[in-house]
N, C-alpha and C. Protein backbone atom coordinates (compact mmCIF):
# COMPACT_ATOMS: atom_id res chain seq x y z
N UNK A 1 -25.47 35.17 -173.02
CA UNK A 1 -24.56 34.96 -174.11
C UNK A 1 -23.78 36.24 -174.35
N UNK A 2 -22.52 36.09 -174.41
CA UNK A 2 -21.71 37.44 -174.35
C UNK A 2 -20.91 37.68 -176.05
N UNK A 3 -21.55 39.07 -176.25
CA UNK A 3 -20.44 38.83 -177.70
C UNK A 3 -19.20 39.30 -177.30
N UNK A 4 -18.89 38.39 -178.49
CA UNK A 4 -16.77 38.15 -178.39
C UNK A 4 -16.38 39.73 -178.92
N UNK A 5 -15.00 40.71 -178.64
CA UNK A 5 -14.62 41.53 -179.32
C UNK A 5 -14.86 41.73 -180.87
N UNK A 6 -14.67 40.17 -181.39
CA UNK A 6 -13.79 40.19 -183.03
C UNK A 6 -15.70 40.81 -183.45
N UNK A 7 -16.53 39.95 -183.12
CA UNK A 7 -17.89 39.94 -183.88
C UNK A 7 -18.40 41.45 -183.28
N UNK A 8 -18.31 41.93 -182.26
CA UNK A 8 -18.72 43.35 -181.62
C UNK A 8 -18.09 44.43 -182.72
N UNK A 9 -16.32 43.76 -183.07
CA UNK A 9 -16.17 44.69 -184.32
C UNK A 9 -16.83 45.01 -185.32
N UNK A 10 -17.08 43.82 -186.10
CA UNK A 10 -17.51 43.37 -187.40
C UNK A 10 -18.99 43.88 -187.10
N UNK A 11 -19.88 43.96 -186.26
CA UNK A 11 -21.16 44.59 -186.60
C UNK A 11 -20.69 46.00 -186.68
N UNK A 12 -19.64 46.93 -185.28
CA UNK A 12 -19.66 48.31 -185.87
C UNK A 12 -19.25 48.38 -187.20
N UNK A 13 -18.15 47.75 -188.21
CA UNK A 13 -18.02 47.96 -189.17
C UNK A 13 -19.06 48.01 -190.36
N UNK A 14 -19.43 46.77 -190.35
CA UNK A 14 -20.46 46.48 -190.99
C UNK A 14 -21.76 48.09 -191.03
N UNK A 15 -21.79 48.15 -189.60
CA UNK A 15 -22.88 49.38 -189.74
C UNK A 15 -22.41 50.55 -190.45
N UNK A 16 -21.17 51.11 -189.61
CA UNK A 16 -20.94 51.96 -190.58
C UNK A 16 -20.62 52.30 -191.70
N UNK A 17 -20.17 50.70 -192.52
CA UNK A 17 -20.47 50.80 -193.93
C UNK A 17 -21.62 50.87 -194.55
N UNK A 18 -22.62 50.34 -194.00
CA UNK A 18 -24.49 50.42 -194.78
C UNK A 18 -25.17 51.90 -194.35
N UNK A 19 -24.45 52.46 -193.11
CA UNK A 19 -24.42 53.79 -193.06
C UNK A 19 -23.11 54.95 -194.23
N UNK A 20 -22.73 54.77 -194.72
CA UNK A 20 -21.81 55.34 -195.46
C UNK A 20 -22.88 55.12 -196.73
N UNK A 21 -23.41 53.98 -197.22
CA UNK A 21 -23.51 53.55 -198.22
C UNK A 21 -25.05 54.26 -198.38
N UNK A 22 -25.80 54.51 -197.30
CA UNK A 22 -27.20 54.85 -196.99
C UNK A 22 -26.97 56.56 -197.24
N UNK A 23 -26.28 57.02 -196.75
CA UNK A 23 -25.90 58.44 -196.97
C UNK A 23 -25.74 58.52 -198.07
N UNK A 24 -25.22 58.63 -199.27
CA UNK A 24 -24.66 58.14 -200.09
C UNK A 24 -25.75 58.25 -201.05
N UNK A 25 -26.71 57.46 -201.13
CA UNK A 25 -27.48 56.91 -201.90
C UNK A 25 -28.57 58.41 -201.92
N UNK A 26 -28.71 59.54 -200.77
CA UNK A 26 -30.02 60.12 -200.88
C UNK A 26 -28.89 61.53 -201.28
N UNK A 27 -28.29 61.33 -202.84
CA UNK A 27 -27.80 62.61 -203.46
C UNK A 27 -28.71 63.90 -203.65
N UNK A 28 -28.32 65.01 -202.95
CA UNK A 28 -29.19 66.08 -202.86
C UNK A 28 -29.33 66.56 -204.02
N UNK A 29 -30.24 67.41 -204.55
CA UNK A 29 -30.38 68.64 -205.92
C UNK A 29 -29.89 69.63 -205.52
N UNK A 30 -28.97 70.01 -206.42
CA UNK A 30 -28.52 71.38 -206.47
C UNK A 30 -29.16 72.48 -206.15
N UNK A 31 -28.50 73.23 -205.25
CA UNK A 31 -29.06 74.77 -205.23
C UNK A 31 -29.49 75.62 -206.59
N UNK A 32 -30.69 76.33 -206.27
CA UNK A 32 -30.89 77.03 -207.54
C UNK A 32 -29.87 78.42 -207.44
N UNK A 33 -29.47 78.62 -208.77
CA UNK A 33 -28.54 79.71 -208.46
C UNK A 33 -29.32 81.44 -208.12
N UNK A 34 -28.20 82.11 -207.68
CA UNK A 34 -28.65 83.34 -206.99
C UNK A 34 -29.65 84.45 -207.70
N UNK A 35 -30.49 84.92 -207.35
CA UNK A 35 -30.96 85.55 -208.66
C UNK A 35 -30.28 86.84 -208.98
N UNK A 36 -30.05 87.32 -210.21
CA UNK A 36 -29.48 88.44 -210.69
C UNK A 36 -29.92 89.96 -210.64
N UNK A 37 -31.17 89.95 -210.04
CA UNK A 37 -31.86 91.37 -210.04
C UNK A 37 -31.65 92.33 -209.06
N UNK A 38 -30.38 91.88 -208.30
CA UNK A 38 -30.10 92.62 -207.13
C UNK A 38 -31.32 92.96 -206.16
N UNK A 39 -32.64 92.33 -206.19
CA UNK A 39 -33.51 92.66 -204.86
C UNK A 39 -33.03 91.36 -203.77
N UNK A 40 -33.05 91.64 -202.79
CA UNK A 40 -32.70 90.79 -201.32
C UNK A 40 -34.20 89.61 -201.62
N UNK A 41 -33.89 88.77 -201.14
CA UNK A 41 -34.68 87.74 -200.87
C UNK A 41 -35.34 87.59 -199.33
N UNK A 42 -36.57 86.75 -199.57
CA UNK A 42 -36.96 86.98 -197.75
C UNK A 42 -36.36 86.04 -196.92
N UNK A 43 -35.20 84.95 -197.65
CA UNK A 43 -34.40 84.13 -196.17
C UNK A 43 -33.87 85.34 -196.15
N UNK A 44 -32.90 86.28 -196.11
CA UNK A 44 -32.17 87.27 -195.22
C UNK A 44 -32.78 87.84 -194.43
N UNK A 45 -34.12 88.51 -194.70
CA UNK A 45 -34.97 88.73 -193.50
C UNK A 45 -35.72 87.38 -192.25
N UNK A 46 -35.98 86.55 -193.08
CA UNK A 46 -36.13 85.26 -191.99
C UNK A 46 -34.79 84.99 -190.64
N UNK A 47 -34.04 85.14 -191.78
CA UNK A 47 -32.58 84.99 -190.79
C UNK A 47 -32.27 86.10 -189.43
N UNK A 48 -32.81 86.98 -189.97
CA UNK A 48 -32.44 88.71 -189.20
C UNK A 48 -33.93 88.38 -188.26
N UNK A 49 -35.00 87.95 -188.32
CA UNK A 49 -35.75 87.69 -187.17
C UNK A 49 -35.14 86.39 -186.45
N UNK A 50 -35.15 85.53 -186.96
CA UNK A 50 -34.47 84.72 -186.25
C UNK A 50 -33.07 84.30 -185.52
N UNK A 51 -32.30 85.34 -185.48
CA UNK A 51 -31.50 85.98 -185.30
C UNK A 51 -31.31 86.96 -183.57
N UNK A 52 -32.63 87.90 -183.90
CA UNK A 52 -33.07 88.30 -182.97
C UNK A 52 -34.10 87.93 -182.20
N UNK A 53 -34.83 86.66 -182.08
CA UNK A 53 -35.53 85.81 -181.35
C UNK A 53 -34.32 85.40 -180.40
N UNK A 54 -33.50 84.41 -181.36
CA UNK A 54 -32.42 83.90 -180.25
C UNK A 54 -31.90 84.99 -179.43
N UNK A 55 -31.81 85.99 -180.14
CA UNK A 55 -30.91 87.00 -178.86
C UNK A 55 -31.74 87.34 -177.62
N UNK A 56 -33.16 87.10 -178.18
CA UNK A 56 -34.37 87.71 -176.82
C UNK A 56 -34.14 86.13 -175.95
N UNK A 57 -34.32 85.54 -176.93
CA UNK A 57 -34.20 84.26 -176.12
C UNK A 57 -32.90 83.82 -174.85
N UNK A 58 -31.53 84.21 -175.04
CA UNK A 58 -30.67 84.37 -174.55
C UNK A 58 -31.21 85.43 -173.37
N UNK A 59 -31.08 86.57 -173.32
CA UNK A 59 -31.06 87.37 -172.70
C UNK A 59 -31.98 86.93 -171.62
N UNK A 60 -33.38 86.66 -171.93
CA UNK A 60 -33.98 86.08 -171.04
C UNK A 60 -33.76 84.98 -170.27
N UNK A 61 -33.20 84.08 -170.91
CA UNK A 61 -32.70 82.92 -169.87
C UNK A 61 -31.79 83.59 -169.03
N UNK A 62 -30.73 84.62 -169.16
CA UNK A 62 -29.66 84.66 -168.38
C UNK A 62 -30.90 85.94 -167.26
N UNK A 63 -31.58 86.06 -167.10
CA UNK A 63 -32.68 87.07 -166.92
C UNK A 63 -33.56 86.35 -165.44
N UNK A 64 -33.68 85.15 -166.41
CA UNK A 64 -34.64 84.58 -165.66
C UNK A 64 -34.07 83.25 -164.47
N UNK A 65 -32.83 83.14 -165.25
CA UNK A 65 -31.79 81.93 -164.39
C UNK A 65 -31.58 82.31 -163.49
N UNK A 66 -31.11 83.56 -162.53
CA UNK A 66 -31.11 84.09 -161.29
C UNK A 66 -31.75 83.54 -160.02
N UNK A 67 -33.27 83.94 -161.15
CA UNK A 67 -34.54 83.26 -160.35
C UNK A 67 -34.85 82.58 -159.98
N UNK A 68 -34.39 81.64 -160.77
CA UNK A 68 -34.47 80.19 -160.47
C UNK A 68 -33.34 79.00 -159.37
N UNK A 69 -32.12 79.74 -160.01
CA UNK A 69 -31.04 79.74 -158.56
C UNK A 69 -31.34 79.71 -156.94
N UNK A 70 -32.01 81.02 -157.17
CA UNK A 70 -32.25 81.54 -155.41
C UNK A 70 -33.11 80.47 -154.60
N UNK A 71 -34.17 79.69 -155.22
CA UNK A 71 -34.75 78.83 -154.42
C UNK A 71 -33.57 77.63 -153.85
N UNK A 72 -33.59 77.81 -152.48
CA UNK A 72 -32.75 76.24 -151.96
C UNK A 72 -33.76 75.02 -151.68
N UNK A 73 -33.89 74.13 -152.69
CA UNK A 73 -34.49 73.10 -152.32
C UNK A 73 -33.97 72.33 -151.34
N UNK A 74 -32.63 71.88 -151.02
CA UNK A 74 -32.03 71.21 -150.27
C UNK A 74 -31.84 71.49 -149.24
């Protein structure tokens, strides 16, 4: 049984309206605001390790991709 164009429409529509409407419905809470005491918080340090993970992480792939090149399986 083959669906017709018109009804193949009408379900994407359909979805992405109960998807619009589903989004929609899970309204987030506000951010708490910044605190005033001028000390740094520990996401900026979370960020600054994680930050430099990815960079080890990078480096090593382009490190280790070489290596992996040189074998000719074929």
């Amino acid at each position: 049984m083959a669906i017709s164009g018109v009804s193949f429409f009408v379900m994407v529509l359909l979805a992405m309206i109960v998807s619009v409407v589903a989004v929609d419905a899970q309204n987030l809470a506000p951010a708490p605001p910044p605190t005033s005491d001028g000390t740094k918080s520990g996401t900026s340090v979370d960020q600054g390790i994680a930050y430099v993970l990815m960079l080890v992480a990078l480096v090593l792939t382009y490190l280790i991709h070489p290596l992996d090149a040189s074998y000719n399986f074929f």
